[in-house]
C-alpha atoms as a PDB file:
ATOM      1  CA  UNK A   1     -13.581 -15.394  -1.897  1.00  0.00           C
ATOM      2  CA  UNK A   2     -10.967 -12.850  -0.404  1.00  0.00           C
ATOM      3  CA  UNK A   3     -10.005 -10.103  -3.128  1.00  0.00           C
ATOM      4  CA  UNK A   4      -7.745  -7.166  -3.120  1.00  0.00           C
ATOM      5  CA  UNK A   5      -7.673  -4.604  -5.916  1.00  0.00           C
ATOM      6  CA  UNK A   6      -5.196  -2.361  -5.651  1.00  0.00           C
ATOM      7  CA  UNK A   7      -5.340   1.423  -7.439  1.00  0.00           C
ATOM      8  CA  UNK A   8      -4.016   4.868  -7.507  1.00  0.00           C
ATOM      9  CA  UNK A   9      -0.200   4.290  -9.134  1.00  0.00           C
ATOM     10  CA  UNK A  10       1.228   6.452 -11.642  1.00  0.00           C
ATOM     11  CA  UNK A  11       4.259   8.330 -12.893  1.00  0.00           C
ATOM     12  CA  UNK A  12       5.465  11.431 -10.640  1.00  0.00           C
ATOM     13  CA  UNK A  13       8.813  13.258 -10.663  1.00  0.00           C
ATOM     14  CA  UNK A  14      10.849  12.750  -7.701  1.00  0.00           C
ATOM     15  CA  UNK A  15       9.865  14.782  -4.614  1.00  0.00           C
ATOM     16  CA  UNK A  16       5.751  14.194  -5.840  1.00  0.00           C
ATOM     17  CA  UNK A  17       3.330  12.504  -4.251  1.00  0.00           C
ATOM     18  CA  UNK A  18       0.662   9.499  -4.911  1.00  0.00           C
ATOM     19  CA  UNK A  19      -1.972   8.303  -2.765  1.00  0.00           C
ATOM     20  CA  UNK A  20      -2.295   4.257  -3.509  1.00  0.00           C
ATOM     21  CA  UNK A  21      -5.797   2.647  -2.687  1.00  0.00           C
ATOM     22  CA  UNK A  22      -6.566  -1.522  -1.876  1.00  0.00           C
ATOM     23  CA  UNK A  23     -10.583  -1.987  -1.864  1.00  0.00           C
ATOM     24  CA  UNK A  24     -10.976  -5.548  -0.274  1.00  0.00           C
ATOM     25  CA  UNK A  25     -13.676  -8.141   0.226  1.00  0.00           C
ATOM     26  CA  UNK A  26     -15.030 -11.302   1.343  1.00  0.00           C
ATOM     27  CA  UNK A  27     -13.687 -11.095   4.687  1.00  0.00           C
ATOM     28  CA  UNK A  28     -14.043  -9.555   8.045  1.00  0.00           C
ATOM     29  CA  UNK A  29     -11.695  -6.509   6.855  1.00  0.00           C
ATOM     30  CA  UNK A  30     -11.402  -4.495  10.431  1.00  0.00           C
ATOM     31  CA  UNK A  31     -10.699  -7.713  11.916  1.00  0.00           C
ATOM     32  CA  UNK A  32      -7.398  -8.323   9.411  1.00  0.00           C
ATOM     33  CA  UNK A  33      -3.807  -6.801   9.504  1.00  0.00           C
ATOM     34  CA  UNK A  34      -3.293  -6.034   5.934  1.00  0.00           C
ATOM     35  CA  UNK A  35       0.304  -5.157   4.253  1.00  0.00           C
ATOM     36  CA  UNK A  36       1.532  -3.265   1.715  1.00  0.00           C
ATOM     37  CA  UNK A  37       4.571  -4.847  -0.448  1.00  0.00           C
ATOM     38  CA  UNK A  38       6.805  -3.568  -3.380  1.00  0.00           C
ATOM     39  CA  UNK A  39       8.327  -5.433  -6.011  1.00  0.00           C
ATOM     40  CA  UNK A  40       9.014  -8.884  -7.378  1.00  0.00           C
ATOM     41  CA  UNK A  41      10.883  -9.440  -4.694  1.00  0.00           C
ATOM     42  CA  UNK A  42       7.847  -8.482  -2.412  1.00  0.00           C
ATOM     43  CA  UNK A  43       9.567  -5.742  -0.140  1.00  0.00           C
ATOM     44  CA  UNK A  44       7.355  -5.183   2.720  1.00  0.00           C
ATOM     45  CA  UNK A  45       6.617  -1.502   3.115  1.00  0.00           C
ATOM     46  CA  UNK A  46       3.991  -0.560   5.372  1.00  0.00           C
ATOM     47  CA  UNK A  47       1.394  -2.190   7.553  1.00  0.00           C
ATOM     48  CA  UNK A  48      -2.077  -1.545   8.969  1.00  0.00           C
ATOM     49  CA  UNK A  49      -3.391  -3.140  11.858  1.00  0.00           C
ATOM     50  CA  UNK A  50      -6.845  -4.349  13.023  1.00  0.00           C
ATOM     51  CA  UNK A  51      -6.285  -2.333  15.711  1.00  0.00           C
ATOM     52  CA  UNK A  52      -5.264   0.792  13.794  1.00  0.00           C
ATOM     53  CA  UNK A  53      -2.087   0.514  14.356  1.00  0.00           C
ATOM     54  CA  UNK A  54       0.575   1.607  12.130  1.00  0.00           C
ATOM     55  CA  UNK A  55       4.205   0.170  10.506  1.00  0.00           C
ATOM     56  CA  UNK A  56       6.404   1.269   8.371  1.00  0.00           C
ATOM     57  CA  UNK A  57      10.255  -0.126   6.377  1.00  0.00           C
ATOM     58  CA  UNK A  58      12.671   2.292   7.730  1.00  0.00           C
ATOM     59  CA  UNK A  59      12.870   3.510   4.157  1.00  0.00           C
ATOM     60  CA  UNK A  60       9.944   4.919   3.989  1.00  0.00           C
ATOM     61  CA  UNK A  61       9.192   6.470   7.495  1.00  0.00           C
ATOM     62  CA  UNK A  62       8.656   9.994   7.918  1.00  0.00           C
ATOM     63  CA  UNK A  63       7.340   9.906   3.733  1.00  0.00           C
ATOM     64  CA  UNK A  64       4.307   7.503   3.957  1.00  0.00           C
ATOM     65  CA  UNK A  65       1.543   6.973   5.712  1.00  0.00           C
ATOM     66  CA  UNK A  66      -0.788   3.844   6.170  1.00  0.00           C
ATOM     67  CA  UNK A  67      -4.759   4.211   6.720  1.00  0.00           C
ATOM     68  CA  UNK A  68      -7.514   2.643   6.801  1.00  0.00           C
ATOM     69  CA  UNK A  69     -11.095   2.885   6.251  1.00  0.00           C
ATOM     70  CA  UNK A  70     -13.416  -0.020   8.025  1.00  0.00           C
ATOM     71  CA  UNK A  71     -16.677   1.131   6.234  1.00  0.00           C
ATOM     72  CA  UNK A  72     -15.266   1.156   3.160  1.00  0.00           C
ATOM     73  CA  UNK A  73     -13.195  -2.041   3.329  1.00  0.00           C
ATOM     74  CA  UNK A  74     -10.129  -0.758   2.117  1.00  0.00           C
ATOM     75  CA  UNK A  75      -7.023   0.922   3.177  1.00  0.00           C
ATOM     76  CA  UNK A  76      -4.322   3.493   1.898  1.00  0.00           C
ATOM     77  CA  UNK A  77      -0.621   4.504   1.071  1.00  0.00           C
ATOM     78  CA  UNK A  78      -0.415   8.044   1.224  1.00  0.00           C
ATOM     79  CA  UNK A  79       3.508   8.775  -0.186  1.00  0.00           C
ATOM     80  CA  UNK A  80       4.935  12.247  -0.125  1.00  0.00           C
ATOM     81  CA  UNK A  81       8.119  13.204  -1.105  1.00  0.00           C
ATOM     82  CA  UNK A  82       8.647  10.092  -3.322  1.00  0.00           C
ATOM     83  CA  UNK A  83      12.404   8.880  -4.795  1.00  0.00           C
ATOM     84  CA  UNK A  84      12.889   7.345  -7.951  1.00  0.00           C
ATOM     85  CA  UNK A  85      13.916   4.095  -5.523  1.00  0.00           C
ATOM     86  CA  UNK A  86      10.380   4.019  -4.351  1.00  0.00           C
ATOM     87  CA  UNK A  87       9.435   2.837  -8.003  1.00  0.00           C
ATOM     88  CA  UNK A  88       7.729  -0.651  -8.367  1.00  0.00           C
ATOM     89  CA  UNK A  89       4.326  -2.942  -8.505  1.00  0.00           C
ATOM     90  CA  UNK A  90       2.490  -1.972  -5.127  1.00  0.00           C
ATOM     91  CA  UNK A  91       0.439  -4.707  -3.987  1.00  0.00           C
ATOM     92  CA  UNK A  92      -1.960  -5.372  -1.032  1.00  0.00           C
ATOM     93  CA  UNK A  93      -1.435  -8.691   1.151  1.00  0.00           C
ATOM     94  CA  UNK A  94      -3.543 -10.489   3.600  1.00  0.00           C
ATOM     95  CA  UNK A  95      -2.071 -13.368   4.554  1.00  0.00           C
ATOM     96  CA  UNK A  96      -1.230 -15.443   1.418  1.00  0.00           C
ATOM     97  CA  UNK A  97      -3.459 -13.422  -0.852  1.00  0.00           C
ATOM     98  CA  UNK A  98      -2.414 -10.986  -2.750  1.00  0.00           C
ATOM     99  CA  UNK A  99      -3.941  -7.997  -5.246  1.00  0.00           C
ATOM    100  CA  UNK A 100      -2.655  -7.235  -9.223  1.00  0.00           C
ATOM    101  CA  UNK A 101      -0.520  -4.629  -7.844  1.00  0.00           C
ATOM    102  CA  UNK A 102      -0.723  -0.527  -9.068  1.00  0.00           C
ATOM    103  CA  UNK A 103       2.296   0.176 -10.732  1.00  0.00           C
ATOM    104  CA  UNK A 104       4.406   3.425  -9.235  1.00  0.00           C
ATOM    105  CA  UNK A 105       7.306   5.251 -11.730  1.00  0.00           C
ATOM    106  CA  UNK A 106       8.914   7.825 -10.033  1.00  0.00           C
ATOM    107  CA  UNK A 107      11.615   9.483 -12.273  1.00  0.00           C
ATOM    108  CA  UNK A 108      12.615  13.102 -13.613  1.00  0.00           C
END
């Protein structure tokens, strides 16, 4: 069975910094794109490729930054310099699965 479990959310003041964390398993993980989304609404923000590639919304370029670990089967959202707007349920994808989501509350 393919799980994500997301981690690493909290509250910081604008301008702060989190570093969100999706430990996955039952699947071939360094094989796998995997996404990261925000919101209800599902707002794609970043992306990190099986090849180690990297993609990011234009609204958060130059702030965050994707990783990934293959030995430990999970990957990362480093976000600097974080606006109240980036606020929201993170959650990992893989195709049509999806983690609980780590919530994220930036605001002064």
């Amino acid at each position: 069975e393919v799980q994500l479990v997301e981690s690493g959310g909290g509250s910081v003041q604008p301008g702060g910094s989190l570093t969100l964390s999706c430990q996955a398993s039952g699947f071939g993980f360094s094989s796998y794109d995997l996404r990261w989304f925000r919101g209800k609404g599902a707002r794609w923000v970043a992306s990190s490729t099986s090849g180690n590639g990297t993609l990011y919304a234009d609204s958060v370029k130059g702030r965050f930054t994707v990783s990934r670990d293959n030995d430990k089967n999970t990957i990362y959202l480093q976000m600097n310099n974080l606006k109240p707007e980036d606020s929201g349920l993170y959650f990992c994808n893989l195709s049509d699965v999806w983690g609980q989501g780590t919530q994220v509350t930036v605001s002064a």
